[in-house]
C-alpha atoms as a PDB file:
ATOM      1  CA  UNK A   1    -104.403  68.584  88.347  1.00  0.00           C
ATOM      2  CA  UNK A   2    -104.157  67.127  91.968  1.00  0.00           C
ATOM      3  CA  UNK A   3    -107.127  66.281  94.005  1.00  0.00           C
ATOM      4  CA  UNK A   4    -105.753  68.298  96.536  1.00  0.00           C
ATOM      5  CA  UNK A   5    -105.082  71.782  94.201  1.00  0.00           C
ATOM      6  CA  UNK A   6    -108.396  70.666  92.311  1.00  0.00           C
ATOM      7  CA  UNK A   7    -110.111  70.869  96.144  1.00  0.00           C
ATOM      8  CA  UNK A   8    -108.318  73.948  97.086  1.00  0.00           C
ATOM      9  CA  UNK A   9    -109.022  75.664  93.937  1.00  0.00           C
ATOM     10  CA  UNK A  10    -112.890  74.519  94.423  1.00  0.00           C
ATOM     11  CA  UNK A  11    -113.418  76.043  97.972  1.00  0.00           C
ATOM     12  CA  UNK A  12    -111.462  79.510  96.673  1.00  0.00           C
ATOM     13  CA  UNK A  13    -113.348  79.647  93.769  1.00  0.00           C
ATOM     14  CA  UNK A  14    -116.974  78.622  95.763  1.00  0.00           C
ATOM     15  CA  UNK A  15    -115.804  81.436  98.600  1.00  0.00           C
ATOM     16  CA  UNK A  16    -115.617  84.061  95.568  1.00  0.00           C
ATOM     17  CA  UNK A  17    -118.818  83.257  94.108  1.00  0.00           C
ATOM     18  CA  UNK A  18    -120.455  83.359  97.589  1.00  0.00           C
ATOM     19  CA  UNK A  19    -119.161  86.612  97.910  1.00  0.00           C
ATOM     20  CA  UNK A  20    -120.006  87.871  94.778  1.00  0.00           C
ATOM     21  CA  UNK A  21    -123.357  86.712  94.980  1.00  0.00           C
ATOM     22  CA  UNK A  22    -124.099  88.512  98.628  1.00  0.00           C
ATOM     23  CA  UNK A  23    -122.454  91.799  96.888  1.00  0.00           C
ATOM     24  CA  UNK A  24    -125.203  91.376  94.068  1.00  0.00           C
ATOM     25  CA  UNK A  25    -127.855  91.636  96.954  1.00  0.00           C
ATOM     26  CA  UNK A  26    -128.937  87.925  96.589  1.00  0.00           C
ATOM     27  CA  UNK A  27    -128.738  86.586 100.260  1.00  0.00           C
ATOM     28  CA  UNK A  28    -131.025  83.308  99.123  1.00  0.00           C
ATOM     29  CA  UNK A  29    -129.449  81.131  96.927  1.00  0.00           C
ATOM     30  CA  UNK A  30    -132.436  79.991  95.190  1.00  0.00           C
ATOM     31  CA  UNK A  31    -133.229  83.255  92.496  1.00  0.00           C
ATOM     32  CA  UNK A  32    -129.244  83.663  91.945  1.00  0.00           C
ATOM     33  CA  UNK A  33    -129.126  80.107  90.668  1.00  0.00           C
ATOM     34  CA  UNK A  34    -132.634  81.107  88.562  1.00  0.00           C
ATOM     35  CA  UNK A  35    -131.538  83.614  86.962  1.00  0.00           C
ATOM     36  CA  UNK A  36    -128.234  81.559  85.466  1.00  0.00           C
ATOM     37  CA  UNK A  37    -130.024  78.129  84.537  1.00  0.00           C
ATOM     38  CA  UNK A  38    -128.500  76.391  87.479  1.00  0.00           C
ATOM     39  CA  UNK A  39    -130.256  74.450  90.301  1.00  0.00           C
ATOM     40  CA  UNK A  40    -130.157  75.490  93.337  1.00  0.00           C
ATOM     41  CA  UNK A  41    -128.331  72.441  95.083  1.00  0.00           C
ATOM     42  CA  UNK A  42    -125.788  72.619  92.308  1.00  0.00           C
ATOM     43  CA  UNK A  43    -124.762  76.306  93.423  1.00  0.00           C
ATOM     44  CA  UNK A  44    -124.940  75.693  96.958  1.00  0.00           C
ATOM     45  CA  UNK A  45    -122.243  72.912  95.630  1.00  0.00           C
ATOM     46  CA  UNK A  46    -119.779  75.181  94.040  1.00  0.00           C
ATOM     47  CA  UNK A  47    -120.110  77.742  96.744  1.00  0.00           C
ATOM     48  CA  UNK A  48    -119.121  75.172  99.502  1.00  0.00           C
ATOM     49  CA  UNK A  49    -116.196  74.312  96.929  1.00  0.00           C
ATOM     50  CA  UNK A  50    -117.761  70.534  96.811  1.00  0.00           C
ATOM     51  CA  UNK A  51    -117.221  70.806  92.850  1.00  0.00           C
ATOM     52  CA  UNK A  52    -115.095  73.701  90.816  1.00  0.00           C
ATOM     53  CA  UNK A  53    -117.462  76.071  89.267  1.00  0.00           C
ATOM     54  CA  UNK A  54    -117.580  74.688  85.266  1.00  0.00           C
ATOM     55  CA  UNK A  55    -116.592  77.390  82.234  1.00  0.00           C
ATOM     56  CA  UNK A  56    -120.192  77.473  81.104  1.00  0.00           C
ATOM     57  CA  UNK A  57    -121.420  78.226  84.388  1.00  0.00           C
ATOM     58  CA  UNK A  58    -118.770  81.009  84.462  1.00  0.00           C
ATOM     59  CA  UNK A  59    -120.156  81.864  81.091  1.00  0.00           C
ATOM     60  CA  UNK A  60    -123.152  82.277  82.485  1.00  0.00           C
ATOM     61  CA  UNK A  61    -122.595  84.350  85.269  1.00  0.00           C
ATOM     62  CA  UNK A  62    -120.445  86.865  83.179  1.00  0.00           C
ATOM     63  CA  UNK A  63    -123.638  87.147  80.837  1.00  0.00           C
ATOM     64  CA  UNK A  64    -125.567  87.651  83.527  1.00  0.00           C
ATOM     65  CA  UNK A  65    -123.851  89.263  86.486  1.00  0.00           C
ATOM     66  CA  UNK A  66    -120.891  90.485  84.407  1.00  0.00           C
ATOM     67  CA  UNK A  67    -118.868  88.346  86.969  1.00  0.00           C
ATOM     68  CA  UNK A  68    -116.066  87.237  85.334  1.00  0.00           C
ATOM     69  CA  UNK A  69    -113.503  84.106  84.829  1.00  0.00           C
ATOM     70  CA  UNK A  70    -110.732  86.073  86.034  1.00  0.00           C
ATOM     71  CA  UNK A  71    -112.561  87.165  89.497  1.00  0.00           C
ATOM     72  CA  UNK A  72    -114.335  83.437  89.822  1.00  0.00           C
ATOM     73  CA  UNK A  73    -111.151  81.006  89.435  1.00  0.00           C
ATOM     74  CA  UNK A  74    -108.232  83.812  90.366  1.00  0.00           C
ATOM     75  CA  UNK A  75    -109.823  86.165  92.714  1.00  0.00           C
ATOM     76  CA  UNK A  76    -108.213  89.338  89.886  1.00  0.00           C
ATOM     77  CA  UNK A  77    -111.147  92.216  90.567  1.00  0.00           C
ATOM     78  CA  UNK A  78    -109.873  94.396  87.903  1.00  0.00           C
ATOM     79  CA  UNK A  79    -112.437  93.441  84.813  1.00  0.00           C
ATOM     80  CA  UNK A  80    -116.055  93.837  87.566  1.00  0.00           C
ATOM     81  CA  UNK A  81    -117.963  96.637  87.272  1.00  0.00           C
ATOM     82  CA  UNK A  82    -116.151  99.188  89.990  1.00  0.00           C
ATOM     83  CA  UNK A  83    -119.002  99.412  91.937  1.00  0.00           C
ATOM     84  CA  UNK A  84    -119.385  95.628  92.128  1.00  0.00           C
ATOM     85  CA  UNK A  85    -115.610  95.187  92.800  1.00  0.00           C
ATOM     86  CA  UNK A  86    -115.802  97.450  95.719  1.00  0.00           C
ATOM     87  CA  UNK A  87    -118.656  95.712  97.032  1.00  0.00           C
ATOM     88  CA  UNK A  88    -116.594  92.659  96.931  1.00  0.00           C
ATOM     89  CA  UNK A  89    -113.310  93.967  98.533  1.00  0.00           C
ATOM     90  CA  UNK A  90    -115.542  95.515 101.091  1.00  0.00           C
ATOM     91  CA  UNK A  91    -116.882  92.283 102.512  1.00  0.00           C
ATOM     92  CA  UNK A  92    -114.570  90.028 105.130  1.00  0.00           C
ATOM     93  CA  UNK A  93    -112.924  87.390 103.930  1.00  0.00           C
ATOM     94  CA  UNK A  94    -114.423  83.928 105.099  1.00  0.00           C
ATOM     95  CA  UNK A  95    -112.792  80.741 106.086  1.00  0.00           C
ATOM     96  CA  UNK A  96    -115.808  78.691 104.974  1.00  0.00           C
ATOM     97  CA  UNK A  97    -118.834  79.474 103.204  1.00  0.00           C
ATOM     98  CA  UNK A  98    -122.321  78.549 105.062  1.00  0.00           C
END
């Protein structure tokens, strides 16, 4: 994979999980990243697409959230709870994640 699609990928995938996340109704980053074993600094990481978001934390957040792989690293809404996915659809699209 080049550093450039790796990057690209990264900041797509980090945008999604933002998104998700503010859909879940968790503006603070700090309890989302509680409740799937991650630190806080680490999410805040993915989300600004610093580092691609690892299968296990994907895991994770379809155990917990029911977010899945599909949504995180291809943007494909079809396999989130409805209600969730129109959540998600609902909210603008965003350049770059704060």
């Amino acid at each position: 994979m080049s550093e450039t699609f790796r990057k690209t990928h990264a900041a797509a995938a980090g945008r999604r999980l933002r998104k998700a996340r503010l859909a879940l109704g968790y503006p603070v980053l700090r309890r989302f990243a509680q409740m799937v074993d991650i630190d806080e600094d680490t999410l805040g990481a993915y989300e600004r697409g610093q580092n691609l978001i690892p299968p296990h934390v994907v895991s994770k957040l379809k155990q917990v959230f029911g977010l899945t792989q599909d949504y995180i690293y291809d943007g494909e809404t079809r396999g989130l709870d409805h209600g969730l996915a129109l959540k998600i659809l609902a909210m603008p699209d965003e350049d770059e994640p704060d």
